[in-house]
PDB file of N, CA and C in Angstrom:
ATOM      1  N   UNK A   1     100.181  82.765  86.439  1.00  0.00           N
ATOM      2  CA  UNK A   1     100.346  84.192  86.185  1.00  0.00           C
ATOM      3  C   UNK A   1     101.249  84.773  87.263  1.00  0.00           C
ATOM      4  N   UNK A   2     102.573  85.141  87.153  1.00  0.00           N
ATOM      5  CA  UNK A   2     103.558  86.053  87.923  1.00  0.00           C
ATOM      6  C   UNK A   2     102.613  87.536  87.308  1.00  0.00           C
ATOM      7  N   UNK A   3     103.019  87.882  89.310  1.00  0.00           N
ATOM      8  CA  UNK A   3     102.162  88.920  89.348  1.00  0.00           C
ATOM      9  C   UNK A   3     103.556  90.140  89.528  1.00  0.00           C
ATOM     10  N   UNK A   4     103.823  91.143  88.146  1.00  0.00           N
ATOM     11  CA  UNK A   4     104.854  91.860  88.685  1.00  0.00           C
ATOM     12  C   UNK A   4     104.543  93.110  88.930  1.00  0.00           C
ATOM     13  N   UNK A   5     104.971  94.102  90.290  1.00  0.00           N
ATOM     14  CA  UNK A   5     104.650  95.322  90.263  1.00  0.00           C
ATOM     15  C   UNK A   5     105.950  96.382  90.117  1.00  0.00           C
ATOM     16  N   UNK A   6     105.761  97.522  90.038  1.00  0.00           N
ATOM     17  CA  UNK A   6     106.543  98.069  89.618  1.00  0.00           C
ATOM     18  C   UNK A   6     107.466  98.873  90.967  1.00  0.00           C
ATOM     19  N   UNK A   7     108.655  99.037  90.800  1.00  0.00           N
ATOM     20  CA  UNK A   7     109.361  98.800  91.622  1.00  0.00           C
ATOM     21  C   UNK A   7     109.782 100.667  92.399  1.00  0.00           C
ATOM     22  N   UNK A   8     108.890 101.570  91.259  1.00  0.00           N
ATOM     23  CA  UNK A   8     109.110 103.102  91.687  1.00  0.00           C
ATOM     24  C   UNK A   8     107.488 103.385  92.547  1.00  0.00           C
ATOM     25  N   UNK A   9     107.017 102.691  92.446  1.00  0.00           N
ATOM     26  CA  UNK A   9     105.446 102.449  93.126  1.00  0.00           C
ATOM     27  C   UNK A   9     105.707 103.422  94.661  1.00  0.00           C
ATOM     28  N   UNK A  10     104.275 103.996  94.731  1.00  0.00           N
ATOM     29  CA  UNK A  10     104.644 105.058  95.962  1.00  0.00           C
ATOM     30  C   UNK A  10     104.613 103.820  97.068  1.00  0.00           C
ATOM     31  N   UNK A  11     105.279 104.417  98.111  1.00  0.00           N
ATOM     32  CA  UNK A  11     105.650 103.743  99.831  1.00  0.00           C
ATOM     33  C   UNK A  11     104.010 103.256 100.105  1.00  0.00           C
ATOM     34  N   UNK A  12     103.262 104.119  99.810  1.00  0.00           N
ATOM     35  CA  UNK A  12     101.582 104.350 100.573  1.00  0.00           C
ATOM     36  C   UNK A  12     100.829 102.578  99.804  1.00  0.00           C
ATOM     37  N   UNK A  13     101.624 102.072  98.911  1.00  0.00           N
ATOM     38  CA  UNK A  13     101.042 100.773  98.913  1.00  0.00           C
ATOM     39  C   UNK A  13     102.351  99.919  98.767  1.00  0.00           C
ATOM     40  N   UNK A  14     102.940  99.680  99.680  1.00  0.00           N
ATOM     41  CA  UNK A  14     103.998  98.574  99.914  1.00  0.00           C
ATOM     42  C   UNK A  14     102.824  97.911 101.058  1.00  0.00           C
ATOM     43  N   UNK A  15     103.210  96.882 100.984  1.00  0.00           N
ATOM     44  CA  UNK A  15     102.642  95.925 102.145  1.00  0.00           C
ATOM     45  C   UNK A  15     102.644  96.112 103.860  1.00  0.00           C
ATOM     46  N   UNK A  16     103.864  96.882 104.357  1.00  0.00           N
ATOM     47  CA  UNK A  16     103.983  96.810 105.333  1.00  0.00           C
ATOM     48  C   UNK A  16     102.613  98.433 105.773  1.00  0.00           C
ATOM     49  N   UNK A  17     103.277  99.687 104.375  1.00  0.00           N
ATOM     50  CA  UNK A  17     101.952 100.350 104.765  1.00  0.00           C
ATOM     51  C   UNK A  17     100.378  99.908 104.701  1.00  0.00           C
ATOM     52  N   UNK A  18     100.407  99.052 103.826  1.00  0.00           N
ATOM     53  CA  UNK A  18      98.466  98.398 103.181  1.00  0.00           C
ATOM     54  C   UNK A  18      98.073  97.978 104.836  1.00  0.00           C
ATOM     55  N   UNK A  19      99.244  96.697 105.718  1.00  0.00           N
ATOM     56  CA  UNK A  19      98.915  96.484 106.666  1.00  0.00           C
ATOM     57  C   UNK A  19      98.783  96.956 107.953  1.00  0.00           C
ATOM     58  N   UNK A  20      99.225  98.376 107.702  1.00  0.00           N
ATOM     59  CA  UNK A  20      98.782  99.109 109.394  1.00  0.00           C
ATOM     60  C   UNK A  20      97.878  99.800 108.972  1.00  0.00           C
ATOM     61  N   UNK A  21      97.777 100.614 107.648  1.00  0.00           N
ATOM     62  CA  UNK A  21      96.905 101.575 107.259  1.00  0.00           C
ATOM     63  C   UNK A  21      95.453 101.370 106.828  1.00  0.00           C
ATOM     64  N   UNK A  22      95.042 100.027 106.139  1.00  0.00           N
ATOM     65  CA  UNK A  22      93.773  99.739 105.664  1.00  0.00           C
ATOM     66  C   UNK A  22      93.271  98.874 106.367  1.00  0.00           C
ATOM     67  N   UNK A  23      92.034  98.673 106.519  1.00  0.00           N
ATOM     68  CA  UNK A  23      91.348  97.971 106.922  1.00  0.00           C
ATOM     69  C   UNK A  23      90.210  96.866 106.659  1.00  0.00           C
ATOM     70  N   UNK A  24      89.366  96.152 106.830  1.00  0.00           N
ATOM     71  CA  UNK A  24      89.139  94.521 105.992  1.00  0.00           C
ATOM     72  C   UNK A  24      89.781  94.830 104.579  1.00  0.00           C
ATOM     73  N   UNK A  25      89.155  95.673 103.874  1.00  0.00           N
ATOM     74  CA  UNK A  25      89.103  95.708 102.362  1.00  0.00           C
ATOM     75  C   UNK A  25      89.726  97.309 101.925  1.00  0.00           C
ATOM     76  N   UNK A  26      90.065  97.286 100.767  1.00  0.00           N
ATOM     77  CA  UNK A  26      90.432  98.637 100.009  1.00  0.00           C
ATOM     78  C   UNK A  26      89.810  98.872  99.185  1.00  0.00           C
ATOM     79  N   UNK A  27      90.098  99.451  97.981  1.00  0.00           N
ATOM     80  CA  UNK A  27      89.779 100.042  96.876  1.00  0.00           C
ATOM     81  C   UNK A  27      90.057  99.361  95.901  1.00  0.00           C
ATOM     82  N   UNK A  28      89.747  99.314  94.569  1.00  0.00           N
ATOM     83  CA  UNK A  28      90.090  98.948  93.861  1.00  0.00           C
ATOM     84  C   UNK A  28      91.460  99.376  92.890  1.00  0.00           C
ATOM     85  N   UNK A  29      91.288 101.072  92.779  1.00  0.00           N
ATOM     86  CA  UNK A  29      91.980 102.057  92.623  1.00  0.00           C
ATOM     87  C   UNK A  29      93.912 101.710  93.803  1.00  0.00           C
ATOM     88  N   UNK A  30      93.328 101.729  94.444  1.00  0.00           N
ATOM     89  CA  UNK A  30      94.565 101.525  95.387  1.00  0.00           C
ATOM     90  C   UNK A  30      95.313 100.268  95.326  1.00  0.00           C
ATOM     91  N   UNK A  31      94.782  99.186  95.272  1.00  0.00           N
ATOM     92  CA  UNK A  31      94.909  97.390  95.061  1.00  0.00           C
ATOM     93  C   UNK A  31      95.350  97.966  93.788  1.00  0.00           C
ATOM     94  N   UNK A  32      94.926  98.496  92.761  1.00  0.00           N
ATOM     95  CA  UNK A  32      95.764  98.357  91.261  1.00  0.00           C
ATOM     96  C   UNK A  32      97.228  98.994  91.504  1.00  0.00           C
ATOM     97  N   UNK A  33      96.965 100.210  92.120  1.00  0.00           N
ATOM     98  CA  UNK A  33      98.750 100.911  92.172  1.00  0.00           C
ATOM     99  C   UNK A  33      99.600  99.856  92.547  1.00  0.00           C
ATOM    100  N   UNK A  34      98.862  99.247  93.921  1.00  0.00           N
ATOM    101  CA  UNK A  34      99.674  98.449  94.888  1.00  0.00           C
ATOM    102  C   UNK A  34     100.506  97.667  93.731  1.00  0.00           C
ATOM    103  N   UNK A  35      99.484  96.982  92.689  1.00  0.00           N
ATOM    104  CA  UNK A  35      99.811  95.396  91.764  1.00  0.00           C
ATOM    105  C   UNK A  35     101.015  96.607  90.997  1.00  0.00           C
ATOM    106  N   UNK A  36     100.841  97.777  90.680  1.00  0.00           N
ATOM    107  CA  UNK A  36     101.233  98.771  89.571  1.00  0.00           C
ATOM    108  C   UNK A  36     100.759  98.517  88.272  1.00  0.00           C
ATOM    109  N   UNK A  37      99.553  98.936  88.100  1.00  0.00           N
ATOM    110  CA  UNK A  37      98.853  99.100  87.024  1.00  0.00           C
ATOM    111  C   UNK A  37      97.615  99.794  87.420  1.00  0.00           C
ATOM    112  N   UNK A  38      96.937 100.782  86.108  1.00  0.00           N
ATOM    113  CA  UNK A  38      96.139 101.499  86.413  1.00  0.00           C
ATOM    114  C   UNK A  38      94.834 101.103  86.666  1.00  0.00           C
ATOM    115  N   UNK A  39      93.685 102.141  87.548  1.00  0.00           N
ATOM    116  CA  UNK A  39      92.746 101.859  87.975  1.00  0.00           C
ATOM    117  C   UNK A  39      91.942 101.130  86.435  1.00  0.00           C
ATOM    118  N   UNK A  40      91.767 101.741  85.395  1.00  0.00           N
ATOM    119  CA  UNK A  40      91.670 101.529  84.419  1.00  0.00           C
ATOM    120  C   UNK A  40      91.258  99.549  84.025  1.00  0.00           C
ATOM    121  N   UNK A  41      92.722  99.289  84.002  1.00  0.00           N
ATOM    122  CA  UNK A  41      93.728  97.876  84.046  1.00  0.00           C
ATOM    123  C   UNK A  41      92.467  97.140  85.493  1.00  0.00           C
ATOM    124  N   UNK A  42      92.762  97.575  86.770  1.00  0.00           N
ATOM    125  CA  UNK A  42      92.089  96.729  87.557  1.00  0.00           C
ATOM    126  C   UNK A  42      90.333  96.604  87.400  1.00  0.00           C
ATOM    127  N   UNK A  43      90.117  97.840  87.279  1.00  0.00           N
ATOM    128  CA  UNK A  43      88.430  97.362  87.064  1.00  0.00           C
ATOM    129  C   UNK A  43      88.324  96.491  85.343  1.00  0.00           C
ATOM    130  N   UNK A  44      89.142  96.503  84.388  1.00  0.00           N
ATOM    131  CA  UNK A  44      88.797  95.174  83.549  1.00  0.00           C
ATOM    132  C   UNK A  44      89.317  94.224  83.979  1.00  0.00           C
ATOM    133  N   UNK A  45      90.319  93.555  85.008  1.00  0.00           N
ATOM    134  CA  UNK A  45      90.262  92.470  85.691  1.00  0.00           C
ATOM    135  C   UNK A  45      89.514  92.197  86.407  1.00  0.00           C
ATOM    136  N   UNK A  46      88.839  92.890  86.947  1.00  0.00           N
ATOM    137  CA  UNK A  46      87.576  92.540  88.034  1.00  0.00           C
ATOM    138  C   UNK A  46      86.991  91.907  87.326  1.00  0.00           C
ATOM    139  N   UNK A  47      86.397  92.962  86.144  1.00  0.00           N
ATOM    140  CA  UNK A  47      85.165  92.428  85.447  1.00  0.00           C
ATOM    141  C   UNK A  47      85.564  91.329  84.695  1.00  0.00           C
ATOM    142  N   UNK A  48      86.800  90.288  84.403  1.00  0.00           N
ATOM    143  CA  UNK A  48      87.038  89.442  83.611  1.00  0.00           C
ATOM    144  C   UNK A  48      87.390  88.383  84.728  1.00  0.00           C
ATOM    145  N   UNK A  49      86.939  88.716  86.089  1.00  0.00           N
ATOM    146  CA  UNK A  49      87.281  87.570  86.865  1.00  0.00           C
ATOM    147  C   UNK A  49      88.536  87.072  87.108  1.00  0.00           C
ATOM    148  N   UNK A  50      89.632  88.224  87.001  1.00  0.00           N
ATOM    149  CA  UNK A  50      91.170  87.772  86.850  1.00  0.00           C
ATOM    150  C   UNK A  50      91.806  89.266  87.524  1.00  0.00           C
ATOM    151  N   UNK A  51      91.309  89.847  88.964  1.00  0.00           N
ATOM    152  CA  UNK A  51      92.221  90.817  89.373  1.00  0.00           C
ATOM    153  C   UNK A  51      92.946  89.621  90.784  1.00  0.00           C
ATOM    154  N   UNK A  52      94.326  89.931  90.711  1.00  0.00           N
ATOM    155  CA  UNK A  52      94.809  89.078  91.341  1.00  0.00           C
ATOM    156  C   UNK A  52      94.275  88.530  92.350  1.00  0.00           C
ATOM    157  N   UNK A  53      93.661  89.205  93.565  1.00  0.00           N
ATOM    158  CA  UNK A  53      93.290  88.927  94.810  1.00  0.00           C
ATOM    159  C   UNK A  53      91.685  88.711  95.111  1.00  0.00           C
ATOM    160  N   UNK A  54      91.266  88.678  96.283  1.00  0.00           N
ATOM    161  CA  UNK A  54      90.050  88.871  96.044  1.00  0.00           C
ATOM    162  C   UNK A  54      88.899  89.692  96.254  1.00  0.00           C
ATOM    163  N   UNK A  55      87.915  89.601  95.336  1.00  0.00           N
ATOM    164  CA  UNK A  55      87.212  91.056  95.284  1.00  0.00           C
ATOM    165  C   UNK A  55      85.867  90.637  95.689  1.00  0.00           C
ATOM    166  N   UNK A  56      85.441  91.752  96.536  1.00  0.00           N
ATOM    167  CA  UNK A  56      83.646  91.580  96.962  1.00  0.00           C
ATOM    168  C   UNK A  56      82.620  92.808  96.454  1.00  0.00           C
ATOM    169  N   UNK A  57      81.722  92.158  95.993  1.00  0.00           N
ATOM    170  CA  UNK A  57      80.725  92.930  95.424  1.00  0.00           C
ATOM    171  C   UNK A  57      79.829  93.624  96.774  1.00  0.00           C
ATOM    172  N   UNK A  58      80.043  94.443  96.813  1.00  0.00           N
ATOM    173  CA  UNK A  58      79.104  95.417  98.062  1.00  0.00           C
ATOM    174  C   UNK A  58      78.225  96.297  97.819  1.00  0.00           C
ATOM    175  N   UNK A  59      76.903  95.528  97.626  1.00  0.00           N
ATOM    176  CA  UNK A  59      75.913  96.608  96.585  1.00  0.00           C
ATOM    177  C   UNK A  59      76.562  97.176  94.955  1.00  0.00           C
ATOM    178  N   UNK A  60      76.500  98.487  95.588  1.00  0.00           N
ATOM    179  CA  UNK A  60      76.981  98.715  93.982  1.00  0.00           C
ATOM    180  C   UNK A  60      78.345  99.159  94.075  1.00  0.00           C
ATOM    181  N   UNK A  61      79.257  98.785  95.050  1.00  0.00           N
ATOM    182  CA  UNK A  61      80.450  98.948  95.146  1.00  0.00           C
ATOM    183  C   UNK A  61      81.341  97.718  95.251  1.00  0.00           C
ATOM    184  N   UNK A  62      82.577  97.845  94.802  1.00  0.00           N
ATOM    185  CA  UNK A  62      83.605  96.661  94.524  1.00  0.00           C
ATOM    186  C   UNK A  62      84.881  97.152  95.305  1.00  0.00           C
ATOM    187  N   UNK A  63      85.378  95.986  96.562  1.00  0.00           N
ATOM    188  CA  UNK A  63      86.372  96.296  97.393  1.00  0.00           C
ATOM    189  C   UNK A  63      87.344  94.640  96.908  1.00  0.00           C
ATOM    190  N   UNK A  64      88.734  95.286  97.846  1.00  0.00           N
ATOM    191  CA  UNK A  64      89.006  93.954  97.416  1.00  0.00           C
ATOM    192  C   UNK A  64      89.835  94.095  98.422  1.00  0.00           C
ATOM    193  N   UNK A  65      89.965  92.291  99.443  1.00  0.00           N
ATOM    194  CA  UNK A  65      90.168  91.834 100.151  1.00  0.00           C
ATOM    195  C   UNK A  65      91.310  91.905 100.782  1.00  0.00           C
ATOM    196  N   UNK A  66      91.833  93.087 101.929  1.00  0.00           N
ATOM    197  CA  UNK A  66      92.857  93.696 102.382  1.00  0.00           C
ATOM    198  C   UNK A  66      94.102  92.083 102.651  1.00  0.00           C
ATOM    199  N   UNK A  67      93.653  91.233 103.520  1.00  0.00           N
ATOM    200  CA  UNK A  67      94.494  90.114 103.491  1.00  0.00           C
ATOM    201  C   UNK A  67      94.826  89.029 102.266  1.00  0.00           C
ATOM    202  N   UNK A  68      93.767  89.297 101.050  1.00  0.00           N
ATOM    203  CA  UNK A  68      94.230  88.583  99.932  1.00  0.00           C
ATOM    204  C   UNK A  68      95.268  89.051  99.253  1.00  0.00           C
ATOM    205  N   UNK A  69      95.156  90.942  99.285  1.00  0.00           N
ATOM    206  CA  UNK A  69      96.595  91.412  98.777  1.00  0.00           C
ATOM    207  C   UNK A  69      97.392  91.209  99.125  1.00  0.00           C
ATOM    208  N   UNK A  70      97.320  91.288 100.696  1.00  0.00           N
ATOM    209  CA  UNK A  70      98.731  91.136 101.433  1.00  0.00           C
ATOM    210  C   UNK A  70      99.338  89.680 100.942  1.00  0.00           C
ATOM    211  N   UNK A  71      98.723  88.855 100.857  1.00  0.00           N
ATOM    212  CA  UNK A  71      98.784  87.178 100.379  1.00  0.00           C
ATOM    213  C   UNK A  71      99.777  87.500  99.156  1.00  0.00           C
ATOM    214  N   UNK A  72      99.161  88.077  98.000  1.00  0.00           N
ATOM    215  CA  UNK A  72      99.429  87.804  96.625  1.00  0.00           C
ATOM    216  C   UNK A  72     100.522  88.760  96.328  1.00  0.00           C
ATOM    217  N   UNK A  73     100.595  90.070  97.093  1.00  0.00           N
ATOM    218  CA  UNK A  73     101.732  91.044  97.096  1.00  0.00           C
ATOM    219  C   UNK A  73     102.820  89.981  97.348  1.00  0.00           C
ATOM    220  N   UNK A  74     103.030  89.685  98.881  1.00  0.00           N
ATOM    221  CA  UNK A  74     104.313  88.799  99.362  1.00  0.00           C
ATOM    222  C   UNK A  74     104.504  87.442  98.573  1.00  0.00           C
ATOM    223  N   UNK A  75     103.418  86.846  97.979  1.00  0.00           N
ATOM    224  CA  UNK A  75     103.968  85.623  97.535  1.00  0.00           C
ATOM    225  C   UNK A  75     104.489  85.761  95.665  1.00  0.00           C
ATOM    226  N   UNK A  76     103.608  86.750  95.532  1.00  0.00           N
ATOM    227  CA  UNK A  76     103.831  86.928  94.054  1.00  0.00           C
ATOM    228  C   UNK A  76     102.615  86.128  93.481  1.00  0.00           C
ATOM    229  N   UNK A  77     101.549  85.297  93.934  1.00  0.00           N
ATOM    230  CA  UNK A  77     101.000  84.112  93.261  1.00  0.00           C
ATOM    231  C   UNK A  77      99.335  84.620  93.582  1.00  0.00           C
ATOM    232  N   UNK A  78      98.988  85.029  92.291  1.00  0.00           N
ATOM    233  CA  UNK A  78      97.494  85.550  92.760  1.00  0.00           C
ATOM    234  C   UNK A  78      96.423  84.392  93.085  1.00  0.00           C
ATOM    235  N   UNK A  79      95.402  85.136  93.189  1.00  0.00           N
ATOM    236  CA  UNK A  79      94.259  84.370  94.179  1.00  0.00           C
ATOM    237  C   UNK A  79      92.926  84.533  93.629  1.00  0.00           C
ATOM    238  N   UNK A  80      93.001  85.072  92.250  1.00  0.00           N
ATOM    239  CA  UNK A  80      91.431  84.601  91.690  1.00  0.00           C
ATOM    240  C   UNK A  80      90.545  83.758  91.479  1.00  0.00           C
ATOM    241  N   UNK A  81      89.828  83.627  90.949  1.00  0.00           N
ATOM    242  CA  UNK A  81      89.027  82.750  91.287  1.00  0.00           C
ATOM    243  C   UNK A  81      87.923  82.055  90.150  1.00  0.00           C
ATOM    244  N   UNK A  82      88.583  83.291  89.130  1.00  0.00           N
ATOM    245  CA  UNK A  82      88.300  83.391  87.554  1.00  0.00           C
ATOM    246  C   UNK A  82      86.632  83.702  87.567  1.00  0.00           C
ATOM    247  N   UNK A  83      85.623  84.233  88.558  1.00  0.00           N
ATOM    248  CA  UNK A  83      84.434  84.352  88.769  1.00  0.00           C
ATOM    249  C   UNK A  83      84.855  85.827  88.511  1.00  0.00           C
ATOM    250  N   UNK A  84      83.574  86.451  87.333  1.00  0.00           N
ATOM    251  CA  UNK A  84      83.517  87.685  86.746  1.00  0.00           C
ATOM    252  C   UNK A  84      82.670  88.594  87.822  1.00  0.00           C
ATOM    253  N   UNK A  85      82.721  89.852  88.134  1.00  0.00           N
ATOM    254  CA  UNK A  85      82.062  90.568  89.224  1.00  0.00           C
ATOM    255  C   UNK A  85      81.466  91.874  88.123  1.00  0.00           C
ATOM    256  N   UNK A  86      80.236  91.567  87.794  1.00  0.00           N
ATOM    257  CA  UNK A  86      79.144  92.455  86.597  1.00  0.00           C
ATOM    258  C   UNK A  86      79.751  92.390  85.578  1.00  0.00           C
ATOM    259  N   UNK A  87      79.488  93.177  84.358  1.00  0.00           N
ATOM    260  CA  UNK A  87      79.655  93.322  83.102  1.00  0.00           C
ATOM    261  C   UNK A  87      80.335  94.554  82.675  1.00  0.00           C
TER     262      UNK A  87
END
């Protein structure tokens, strides 16, 4: 799976900002702009075990793994794991 994002995408999720600005983990919401696709789009990849990078279940909240984006942003080559996170 080539992971493509879109190329008018705001500055606030290019990689070089994700990496001074966030910390262990983000959002889910934010990780989708980053990929460019909507929050929408990323929480049914979560839940289908196919959002590019990787995601942690935190109680009843879902973050996803500030250095896996950075990984899958720069290489283009996501990092799932095909393990579904709830229903």
């Amino acid at each position: 799976m080539d992971i493509q994002t879109s190329t008018s995408h705001d500055a606030r999720f290019s990689p070089t900002h994700i990496r001074v600005t966030w910390a262990g983990t983000g959002s889910v919401e934010d990780a989708s702009k980053a990929f460019g696709f909507s929050r929408s789009k990323g929480y049914t990849l979560v839940r289908q075990g196919m959002f590019p990078c990787r995601v942690l279940r935190i109680g009843r909240s879902t973050r996803v793994v500030t250095a896996s984006l950075l990984r899958v942003l720069e290489s283009g080559e996501p990092e799932y794991t095909g393990i579904s996170i709830g229903s």
